[in-house]
N, C-alpha and C. Protein backbone atom coordinates (compact mmCIF):
# COMPACT_ATOMS: atom_id res chain seq x y z
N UNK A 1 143.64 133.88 153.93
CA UNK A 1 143.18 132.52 154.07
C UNK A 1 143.19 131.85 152.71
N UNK A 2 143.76 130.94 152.61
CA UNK A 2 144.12 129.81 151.72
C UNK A 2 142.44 128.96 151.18
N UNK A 3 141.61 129.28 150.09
CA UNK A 3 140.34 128.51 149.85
C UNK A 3 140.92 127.60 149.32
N UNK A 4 139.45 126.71 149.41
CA UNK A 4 139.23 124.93 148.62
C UNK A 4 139.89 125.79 147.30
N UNK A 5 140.31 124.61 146.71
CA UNK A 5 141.20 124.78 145.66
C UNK A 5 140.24 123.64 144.78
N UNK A 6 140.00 123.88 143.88
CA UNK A 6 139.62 123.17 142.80
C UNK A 6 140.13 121.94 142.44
N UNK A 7 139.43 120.79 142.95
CA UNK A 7 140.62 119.55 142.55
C UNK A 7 139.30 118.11 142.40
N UNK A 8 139.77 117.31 141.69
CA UNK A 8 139.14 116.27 141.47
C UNK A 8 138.40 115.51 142.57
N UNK A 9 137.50 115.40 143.39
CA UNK A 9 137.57 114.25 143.94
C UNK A 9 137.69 113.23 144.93
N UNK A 10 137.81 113.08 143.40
CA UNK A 10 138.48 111.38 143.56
C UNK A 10 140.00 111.36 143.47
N UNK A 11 140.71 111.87 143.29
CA UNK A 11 142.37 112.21 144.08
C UNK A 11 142.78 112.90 145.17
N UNK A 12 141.10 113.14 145.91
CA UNK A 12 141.27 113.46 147.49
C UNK A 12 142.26 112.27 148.10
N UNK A 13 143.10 112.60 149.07
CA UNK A 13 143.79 111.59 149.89
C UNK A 13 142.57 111.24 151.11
N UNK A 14 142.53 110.55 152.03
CA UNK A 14 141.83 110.29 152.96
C UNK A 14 141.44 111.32 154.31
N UNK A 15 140.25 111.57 154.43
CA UNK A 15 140.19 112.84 155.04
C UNK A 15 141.03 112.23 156.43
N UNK A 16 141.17 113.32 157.33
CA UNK A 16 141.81 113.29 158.61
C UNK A 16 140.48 113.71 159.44
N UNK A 17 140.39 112.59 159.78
CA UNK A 17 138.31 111.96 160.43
C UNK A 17 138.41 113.12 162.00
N UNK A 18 139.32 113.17 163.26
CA UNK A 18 139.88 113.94 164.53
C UNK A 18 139.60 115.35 163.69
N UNK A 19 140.49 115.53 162.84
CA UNK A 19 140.10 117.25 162.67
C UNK A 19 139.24 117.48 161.96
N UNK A 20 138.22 116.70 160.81
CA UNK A 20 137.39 117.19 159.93
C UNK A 20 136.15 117.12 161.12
N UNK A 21 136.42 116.01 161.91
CA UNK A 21 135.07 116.22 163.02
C UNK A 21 135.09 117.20 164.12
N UNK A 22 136.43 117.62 164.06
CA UNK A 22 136.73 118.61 165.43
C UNK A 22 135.94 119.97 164.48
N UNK A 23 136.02 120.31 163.52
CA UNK A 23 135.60 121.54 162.85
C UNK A 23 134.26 121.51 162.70
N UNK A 24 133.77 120.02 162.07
CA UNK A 24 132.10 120.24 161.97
C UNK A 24 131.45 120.18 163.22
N UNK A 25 132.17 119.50 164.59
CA UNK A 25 131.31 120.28 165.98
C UNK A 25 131.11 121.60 165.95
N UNK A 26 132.59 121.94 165.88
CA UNK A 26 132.00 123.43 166.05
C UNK A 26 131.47 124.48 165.17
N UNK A 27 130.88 123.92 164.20
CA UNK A 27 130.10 124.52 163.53
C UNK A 27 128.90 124.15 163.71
N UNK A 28 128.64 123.00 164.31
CA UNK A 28 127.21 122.37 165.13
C UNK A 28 127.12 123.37 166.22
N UNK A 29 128.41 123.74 167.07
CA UNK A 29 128.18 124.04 168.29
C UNK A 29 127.72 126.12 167.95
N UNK A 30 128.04 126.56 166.51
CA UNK A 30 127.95 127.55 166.21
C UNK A 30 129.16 128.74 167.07
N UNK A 31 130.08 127.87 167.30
CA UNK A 31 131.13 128.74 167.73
C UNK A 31 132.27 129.11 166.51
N UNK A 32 131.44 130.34 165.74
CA UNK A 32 131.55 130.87 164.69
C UNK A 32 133.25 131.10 164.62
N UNK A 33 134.15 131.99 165.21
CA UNK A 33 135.30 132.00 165.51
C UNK A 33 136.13 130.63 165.49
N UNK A 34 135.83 129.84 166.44
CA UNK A 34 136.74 128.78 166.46
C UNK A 34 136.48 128.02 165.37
N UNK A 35 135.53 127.99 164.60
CA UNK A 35 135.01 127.07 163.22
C UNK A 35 136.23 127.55 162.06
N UNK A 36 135.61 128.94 162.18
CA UNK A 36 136.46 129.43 161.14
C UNK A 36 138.30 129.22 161.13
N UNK A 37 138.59 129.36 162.42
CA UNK A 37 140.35 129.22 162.88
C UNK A 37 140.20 127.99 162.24
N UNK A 38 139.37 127.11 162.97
CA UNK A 38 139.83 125.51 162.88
C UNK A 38 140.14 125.24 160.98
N UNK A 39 138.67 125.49 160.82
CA UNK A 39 139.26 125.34 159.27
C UNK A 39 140.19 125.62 158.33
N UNK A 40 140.40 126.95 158.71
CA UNK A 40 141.44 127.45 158.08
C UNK A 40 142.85 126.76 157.78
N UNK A 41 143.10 125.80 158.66
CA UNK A 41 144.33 125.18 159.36
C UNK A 41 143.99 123.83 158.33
N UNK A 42 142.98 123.37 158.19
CA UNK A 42 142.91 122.35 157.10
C UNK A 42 143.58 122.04 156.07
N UNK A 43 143.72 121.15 155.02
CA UNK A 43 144.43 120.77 153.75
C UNK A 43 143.25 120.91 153.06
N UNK A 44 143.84 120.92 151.95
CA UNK A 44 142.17 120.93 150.78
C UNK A 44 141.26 120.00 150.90
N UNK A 45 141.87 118.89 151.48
CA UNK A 45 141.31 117.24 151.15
C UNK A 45 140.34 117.49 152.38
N UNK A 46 140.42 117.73 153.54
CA UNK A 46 140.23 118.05 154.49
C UNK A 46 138.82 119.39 154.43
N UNK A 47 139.15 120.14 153.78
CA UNK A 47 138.67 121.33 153.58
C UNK A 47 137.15 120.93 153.32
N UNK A 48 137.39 119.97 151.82
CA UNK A 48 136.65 119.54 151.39
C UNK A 48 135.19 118.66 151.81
N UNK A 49 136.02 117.92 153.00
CA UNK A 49 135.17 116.95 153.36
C UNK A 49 134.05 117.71 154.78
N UNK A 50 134.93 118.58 155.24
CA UNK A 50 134.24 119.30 156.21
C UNK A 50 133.42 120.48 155.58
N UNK A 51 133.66 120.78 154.95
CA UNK A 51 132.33 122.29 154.73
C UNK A 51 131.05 121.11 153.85
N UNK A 52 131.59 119.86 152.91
CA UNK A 52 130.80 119.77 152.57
C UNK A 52 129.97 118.82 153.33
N UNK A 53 130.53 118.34 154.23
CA UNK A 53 129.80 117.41 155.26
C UNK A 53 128.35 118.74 156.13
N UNK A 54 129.09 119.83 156.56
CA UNK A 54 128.36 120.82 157.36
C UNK A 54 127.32 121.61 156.01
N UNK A 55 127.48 121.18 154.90
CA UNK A 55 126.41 121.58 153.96
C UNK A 55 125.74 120.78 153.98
N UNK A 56 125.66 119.49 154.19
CA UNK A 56 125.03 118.52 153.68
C UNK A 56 124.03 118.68 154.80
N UNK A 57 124.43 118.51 155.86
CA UNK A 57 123.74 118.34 157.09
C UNK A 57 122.50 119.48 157.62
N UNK A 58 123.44 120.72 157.55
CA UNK A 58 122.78 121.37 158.55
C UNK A 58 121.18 121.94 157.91
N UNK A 59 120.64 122.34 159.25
CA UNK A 59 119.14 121.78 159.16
C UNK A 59 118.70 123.63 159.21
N UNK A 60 119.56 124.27 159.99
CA UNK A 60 119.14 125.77 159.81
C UNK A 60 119.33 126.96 159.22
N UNK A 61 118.90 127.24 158.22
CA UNK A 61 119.80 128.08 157.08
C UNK A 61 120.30 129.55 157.86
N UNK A 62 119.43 130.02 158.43
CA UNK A 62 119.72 131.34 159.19
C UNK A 62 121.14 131.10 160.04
N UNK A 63 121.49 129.88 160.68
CA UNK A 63 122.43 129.68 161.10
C UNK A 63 123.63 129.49 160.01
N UNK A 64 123.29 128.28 158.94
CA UNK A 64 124.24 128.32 158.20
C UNK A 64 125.25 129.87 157.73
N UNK A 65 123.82 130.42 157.00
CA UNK A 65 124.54 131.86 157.01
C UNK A 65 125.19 132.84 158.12
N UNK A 66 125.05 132.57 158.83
CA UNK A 66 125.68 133.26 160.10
C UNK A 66 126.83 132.89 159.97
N UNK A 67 126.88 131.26 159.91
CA UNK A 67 128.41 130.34 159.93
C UNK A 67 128.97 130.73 159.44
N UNK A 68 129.33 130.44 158.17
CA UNK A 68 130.66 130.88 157.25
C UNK A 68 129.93 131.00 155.70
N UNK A 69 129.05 131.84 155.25
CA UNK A 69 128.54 132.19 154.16
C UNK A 69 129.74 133.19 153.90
N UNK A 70 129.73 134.62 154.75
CA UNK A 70 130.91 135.52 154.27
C UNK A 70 132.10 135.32 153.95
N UNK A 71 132.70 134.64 155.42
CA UNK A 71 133.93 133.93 154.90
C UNK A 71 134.51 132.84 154.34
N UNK A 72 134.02 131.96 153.76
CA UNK A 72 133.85 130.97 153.17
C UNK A 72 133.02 131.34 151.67
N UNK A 73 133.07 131.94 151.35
CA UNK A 73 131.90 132.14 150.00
C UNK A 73 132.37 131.78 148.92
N UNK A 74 133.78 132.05 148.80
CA UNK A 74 134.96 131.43 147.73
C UNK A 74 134.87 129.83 147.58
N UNK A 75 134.98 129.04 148.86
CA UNK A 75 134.64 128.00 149.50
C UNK A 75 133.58 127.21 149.00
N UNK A 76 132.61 127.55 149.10
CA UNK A 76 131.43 127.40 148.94
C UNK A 76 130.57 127.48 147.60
N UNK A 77 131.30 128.13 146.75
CA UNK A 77 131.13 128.42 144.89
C UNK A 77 131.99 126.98 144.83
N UNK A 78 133.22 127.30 145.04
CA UNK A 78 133.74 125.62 144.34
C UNK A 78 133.55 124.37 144.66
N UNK A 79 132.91 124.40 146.01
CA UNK A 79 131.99 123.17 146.28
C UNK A 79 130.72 122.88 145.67
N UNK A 80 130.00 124.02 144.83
CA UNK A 80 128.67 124.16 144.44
C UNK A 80 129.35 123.64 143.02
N UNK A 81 130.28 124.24 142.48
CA UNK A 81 130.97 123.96 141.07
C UNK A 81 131.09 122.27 141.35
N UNK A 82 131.60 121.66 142.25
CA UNK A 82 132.38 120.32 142.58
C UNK A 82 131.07 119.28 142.47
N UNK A 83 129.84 119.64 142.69
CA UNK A 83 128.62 119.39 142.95
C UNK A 83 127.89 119.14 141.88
N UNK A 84 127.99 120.73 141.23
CA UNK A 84 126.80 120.75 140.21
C UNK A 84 127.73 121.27 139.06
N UNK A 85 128.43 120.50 137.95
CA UNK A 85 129.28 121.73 137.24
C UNK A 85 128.78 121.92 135.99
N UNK A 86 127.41 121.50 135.68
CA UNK A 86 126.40 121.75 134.54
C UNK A 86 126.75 121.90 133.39
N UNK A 87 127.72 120.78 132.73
CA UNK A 87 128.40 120.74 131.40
C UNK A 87 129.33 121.01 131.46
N UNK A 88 129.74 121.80 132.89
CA UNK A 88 131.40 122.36 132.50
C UNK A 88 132.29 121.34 132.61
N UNK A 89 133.05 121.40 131.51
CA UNK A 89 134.53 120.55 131.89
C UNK A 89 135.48 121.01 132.51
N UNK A 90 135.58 120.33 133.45
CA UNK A 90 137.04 120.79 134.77
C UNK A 90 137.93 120.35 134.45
N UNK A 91 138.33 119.84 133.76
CA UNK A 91 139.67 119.02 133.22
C UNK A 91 140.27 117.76 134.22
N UNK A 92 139.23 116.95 134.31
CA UNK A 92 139.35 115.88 135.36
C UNK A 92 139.95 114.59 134.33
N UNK A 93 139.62 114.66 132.97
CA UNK A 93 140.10 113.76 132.36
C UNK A 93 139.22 112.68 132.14
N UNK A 94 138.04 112.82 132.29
CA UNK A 94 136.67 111.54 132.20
C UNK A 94 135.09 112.88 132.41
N UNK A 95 134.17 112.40 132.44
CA UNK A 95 132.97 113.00 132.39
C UNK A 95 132.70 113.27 134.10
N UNK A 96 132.96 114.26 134.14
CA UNK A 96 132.46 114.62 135.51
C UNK A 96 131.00 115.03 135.76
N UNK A 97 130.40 113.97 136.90
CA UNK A 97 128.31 115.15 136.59
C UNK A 97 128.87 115.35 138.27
N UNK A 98 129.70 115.35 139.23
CA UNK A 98 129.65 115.97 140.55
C UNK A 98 129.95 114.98 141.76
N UNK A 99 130.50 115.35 142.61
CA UNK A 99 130.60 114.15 143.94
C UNK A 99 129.55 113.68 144.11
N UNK A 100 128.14 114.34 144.09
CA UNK A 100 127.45 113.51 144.61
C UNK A 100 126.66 112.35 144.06
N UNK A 101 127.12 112.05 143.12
CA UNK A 101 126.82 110.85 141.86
C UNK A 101 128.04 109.34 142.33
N UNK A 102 128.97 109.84 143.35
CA UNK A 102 129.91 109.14 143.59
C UNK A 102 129.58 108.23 145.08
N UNK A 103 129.37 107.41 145.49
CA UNK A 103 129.15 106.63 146.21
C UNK A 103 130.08 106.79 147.19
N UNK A 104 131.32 106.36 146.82
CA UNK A 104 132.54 106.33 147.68
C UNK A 104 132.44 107.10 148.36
N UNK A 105 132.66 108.80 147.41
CA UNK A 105 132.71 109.89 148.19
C UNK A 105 131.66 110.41 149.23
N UNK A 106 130.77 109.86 148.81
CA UNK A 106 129.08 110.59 149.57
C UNK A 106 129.05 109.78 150.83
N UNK A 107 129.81 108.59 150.69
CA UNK A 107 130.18 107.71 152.07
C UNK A 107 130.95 108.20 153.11
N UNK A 108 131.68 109.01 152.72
CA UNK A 108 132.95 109.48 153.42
C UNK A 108 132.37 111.27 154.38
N UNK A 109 130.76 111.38 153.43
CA UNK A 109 130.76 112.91 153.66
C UNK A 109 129.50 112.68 155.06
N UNK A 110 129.31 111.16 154.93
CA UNK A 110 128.39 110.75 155.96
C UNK A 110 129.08 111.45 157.70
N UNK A 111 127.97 111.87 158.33
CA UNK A 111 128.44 112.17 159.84
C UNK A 111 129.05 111.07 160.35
N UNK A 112 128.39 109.79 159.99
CA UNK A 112 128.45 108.46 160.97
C UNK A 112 130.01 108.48 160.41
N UNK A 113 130.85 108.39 159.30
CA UNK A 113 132.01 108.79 159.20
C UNK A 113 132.81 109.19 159.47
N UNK A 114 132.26 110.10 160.22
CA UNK A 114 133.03 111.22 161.15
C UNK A 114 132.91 110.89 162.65
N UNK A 115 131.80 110.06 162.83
CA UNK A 115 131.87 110.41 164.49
C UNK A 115 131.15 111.25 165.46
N UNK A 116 130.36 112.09 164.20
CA UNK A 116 130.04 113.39 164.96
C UNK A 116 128.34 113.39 164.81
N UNK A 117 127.92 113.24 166.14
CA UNK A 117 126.60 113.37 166.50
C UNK A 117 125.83 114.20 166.88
């Protein structure tokens, strides 16, 4: 399986709203298997917007971890890096403090964005 790849951003292309919401149902719906297929099949840009949308959200950690802590853990460090990168320079080319300082992006990671209730 192909992980989030380390990338700026803000040179995300526009997520694909049908499949980033088709994946975070079923990670609502906790149909652990099909979450994981679905994602897998993602683009980075994509990748991105869905695990971190289903981080943002979810309300039950015991579940979260059930979800995709194991397989996703790779995943899930470079979203925490993308987040929080505590002085580190990523080589973005400007001062990076994390997406979630970004408006645009934190708009996009909204459910109502997605569709998915």
């Amino acid at each position: 399986m192909k992980s989030l790849t380390l990338q700026d951003p803000k040179t995300f292309d526009l997520p694909n709203k049908e499949k980033v919401s088709n994946v975070i149902k079923l990670f609502q719906s906790e149909d652990k298997e099909q979450f994981i297929k679905s994602y897998q099949e993602l683009n980075n840009t994509d990748k991105f917007y869905a695990v971190a949308t289903c981080v943002y959200y979810f309300t039950d950690v015991k579940m979260a971890r059930q979800m995709f802590l194991e397989e996703l853990r790779e995943d899930l460090r470079t979203l925490k890096l993308l987040n929080k990168p505590k002085g580190k320079d990523l080589h973005f080319g400007y001062e990076y403090k994390g997406y979630a300082y970004d408006k645009e992006i934190m708009d996009k990671i909204s459910l109502d964005y997605f569709e998915v209730k």
